[in-house]
C-alpha atoms as a PDB file:
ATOM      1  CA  UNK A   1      15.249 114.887 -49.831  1.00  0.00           C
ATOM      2  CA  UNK A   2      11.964 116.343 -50.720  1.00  0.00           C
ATOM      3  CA  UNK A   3      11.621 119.015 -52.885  1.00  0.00           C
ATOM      4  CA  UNK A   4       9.045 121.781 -52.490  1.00  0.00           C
ATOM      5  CA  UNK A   5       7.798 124.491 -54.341  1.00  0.00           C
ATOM      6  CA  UNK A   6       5.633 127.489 -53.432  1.00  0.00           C
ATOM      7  CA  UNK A   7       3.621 128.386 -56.043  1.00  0.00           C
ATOM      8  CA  UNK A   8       3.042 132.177 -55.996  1.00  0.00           C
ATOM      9  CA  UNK A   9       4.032 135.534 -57.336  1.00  0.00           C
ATOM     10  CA  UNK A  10       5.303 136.752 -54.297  1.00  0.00           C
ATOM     11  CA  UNK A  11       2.217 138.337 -52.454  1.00  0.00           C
ATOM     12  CA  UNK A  12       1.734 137.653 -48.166  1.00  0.00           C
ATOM     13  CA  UNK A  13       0.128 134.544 -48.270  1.00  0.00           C
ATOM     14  CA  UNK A  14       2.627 133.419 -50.250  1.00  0.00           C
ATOM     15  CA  UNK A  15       5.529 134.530 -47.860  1.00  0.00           C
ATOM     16  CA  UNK A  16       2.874 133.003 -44.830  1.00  0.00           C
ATOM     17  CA  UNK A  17       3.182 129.641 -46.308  1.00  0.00           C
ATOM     18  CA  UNK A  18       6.532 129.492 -47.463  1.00  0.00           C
ATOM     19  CA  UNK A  19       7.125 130.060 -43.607  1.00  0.00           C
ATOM     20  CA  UNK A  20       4.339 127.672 -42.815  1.00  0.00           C
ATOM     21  CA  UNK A  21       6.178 124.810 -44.797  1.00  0.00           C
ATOM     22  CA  UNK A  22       9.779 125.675 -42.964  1.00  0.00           C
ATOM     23  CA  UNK A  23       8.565 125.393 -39.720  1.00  0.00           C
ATOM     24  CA  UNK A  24       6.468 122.312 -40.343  1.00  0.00           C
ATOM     25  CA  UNK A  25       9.458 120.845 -42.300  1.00  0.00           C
ATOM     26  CA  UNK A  26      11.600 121.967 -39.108  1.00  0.00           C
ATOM     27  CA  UNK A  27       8.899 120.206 -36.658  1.00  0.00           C
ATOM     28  CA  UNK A  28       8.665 116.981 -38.669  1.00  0.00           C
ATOM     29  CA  UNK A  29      12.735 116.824 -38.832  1.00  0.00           C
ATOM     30  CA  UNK A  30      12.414 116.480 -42.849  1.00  0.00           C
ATOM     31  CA  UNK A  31      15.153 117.280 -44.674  1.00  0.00           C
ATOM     32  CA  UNK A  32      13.556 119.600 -47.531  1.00  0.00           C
ATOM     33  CA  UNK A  33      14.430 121.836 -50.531  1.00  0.00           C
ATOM     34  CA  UNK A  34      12.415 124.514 -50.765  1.00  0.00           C
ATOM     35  CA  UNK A  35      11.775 126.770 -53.768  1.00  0.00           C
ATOM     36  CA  UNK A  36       9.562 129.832 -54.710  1.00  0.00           C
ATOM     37  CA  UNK A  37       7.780 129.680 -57.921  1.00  0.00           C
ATOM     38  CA  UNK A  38       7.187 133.420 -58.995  1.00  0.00           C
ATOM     39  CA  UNK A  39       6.441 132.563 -62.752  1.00  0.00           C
ATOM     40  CA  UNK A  40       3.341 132.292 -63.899  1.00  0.00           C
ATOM     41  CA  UNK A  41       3.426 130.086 -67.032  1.00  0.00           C
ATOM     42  CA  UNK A  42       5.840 128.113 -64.486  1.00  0.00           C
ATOM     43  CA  UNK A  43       3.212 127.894 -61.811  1.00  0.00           C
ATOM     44  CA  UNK A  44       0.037 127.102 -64.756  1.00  0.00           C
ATOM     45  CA  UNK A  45       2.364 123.796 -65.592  1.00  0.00           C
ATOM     46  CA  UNK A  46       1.603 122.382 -62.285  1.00  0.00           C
ATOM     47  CA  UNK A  47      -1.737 123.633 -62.835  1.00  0.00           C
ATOM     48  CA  UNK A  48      -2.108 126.188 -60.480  1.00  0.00           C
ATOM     49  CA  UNK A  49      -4.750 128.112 -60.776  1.00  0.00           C
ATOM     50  CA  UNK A  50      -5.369 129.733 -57.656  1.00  0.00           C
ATOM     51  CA  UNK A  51      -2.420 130.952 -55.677  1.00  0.00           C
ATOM     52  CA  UNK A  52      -0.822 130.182 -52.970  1.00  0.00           C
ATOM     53  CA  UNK A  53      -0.036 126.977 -54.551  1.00  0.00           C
ATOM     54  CA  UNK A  54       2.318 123.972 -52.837  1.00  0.00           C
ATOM     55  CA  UNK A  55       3.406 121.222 -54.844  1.00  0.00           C
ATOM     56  CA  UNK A  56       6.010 118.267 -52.907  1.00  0.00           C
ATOM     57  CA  UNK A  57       7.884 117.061 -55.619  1.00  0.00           C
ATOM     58  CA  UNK A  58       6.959 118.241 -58.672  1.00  0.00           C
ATOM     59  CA  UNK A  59       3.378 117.288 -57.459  1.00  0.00           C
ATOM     60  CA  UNK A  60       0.027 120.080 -56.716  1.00  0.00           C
ATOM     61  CA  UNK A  61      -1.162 118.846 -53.504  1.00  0.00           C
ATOM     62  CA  UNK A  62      -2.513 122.097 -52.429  1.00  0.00           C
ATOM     63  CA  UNK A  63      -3.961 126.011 -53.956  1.00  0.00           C
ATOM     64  CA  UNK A  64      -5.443 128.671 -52.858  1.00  0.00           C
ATOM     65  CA  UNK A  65      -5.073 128.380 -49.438  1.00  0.00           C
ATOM     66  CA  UNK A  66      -2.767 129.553 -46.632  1.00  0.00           C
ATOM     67  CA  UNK A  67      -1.962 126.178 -44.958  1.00  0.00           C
ATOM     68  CA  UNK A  68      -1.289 126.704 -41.332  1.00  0.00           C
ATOM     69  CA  UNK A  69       2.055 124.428 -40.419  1.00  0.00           C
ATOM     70  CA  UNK A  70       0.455 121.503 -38.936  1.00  0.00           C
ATOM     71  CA  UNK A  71      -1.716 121.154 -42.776  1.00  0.00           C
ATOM     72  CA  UNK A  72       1.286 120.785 -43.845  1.00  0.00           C
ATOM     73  CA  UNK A  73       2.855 118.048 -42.014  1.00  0.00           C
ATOM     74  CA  UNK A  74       0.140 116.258 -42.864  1.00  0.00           C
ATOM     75  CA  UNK A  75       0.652 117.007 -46.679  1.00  0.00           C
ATOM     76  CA  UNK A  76       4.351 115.940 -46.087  1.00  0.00           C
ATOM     77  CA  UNK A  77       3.761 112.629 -44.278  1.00  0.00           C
ATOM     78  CA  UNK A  78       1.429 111.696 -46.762  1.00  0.00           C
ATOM     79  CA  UNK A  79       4.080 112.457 -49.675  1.00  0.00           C
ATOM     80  CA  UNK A  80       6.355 110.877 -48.123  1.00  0.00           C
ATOM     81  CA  UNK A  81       4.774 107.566 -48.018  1.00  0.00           C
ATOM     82  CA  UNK A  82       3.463 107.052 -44.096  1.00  0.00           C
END
């Protein structure tokens, strides 16, 4: 199971890609954890500067940007190994 975290303090893009990443999770059949990340000395450790922020396992693979669902499978296949 994959574990991702949105990196954010709770604003609308950060809801937008929290839904983003369900419904590309959903599409791809990937069986996921998801978690918000509201703190930010927790979401500077992953080095998060800019927010929204989505790490896949601990790792920062995207911030500052509202990734539309499909930029997202992408990010998940790729974590993933394919």
């Amino acid at each position: 199971m994959k574990k991702i975290q949105i990196l954010g303090t709770g604003c609308n893009k950060c809801s937008e890609l929290e839904k983003n990443t369900r419904e590309a999770a959903v599409a791809l059949g990937e069986d996921v954890a998801i978690e918000k990340v509201t703190n930010l000395n927790d979401i500077m450790k992953f080095g998060c500067m800019t927010t929204p922020g989505l790490a896949i396992d601990g790792q920062l693979v995207s911030q500052g940007k509202l990734l539309k669902p499909d930029q997202v499978m992408k990010l998940l296949r790729l974590a993933g190994g394919e």
